[in-house]
C-alpha atoms as a PDB file:
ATOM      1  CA  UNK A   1     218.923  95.388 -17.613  1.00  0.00           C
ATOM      2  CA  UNK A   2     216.456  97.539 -18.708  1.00  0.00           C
ATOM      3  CA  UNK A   3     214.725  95.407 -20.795  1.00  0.00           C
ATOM      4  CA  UNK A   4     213.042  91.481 -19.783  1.00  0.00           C
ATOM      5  CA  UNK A   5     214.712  90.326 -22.986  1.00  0.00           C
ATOM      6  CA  UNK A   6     218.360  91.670 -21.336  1.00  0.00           C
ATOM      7  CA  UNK A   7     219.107  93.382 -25.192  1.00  0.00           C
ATOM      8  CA  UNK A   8     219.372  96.529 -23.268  1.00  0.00           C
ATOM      9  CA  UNK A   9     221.863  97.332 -20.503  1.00  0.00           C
ATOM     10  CA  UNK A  10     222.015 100.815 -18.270  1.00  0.00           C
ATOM     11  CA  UNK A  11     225.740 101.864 -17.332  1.00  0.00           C
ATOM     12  CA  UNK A  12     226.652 101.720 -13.729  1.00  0.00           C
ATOM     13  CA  UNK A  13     228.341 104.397 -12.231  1.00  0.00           C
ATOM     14  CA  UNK A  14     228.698 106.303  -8.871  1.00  0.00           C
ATOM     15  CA  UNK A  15     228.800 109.314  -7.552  1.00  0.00           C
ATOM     16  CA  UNK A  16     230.067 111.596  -4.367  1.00  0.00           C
ATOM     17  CA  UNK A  17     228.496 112.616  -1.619  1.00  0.00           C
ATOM     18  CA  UNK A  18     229.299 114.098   1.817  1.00  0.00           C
ATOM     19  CA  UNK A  19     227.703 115.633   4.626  1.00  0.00           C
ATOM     20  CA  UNK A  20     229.018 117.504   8.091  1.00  0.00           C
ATOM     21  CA  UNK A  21     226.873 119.225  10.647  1.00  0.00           C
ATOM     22  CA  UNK A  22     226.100 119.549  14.299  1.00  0.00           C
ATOM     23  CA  UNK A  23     223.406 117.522  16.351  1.00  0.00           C
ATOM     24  CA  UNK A  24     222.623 118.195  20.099  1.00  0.00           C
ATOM     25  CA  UNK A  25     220.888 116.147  22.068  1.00  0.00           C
ATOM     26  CA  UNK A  26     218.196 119.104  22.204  1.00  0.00           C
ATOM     27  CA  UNK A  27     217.896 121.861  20.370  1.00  0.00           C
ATOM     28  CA  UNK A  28     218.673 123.451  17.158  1.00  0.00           C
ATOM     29  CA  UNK A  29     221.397 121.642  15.120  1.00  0.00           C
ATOM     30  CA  UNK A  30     222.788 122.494  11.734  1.00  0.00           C
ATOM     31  CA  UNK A  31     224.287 120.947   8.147  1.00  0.00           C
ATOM     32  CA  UNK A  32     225.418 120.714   5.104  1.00  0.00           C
ATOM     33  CA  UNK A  33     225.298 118.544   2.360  1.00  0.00           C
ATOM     34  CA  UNK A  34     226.849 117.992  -0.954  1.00  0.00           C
ATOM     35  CA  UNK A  35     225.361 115.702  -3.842  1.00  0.00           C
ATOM     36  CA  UNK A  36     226.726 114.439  -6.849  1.00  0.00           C
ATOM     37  CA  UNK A  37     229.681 116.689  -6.018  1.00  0.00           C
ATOM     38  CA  UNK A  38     231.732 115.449  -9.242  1.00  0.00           C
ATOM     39  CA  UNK A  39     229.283 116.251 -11.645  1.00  0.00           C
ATOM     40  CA  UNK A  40     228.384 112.750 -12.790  1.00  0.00           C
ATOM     41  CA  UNK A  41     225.869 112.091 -15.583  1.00  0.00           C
ATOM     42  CA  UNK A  42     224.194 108.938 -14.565  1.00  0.00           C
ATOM     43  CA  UNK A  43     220.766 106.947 -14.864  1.00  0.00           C
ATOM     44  CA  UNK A  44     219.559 106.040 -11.581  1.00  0.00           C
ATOM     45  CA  UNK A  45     216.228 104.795 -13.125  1.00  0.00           C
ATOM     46  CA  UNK A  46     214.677 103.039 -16.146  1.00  0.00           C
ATOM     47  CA  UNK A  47     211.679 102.597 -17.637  1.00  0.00           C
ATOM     48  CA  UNK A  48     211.126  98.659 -18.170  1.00  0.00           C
ATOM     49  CA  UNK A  49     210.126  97.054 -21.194  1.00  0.00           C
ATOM     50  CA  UNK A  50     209.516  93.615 -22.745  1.00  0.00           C
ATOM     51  CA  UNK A  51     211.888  94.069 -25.653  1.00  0.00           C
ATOM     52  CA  UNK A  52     213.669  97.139 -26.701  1.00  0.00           C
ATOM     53  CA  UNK A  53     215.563  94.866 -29.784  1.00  0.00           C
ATOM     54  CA  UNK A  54     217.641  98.027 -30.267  1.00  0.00           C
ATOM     55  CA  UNK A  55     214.963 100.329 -30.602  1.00  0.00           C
ATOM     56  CA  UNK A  56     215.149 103.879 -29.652  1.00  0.00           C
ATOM     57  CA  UNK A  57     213.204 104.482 -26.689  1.00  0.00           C
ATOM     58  CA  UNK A  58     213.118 107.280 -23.898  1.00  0.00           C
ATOM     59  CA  UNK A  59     213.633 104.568 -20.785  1.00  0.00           C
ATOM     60  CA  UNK A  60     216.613 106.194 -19.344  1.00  0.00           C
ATOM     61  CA  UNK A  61     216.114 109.193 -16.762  1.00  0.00           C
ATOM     62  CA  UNK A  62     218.497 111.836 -15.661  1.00  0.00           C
ATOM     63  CA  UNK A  63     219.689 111.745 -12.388  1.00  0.00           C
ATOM     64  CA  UNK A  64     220.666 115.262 -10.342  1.00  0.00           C
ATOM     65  CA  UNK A  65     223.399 117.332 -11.360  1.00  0.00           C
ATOM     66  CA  UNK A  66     225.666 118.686  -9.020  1.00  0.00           C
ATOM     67  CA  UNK A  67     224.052 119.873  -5.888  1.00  0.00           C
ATOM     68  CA  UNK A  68     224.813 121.762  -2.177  1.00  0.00           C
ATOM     69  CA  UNK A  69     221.793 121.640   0.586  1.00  0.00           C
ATOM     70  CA  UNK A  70     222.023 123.293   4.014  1.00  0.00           C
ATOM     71  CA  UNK A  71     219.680 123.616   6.730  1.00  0.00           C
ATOM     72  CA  UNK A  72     217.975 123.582  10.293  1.00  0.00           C
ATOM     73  CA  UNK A  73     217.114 120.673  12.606  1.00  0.00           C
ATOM     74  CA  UNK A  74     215.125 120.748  15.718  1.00  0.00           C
ATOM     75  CA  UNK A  75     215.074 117.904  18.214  1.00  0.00           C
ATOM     76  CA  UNK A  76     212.837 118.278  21.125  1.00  0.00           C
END
């Protein structure tokens, strides 16, 4: 709910993630991720109110789009 008065509901949803690399136990290591890999629009966070009574308000924010990460890890 994203209101206390529960007039106001945010969807639920999920989304897809995944992520492969390779870890020593010392070293340099390496990975890749994936976020949101379908695309999903969803709100993953609200701005409370007391009341919204149907009222247009901006209380829903965007969550990430689509999105592929890679990188470097160092363990010592």
């Amino acid at each position: 709910w994203v209101d206390n008065a529960n007039t106001l509901r945010a969807p639920s949803y999920a989304i897809l993630g995944a992520r492969a690399g390779f870890r020593p136990k010392e070293g340099f290591g390496v990975f890749i991720e994936g976020r949101n890999l379908l695309g999903k629009t969803y709100v993953p966070v609200v701005g409370a109110v007391a009341n919204a009574g149907g009222a247009d308000a901006a209380q829903f924010y965007p969550g990430d789009g689509a999105a592929v990460y890679g990188g470097l890890e160092w363990k010592f």
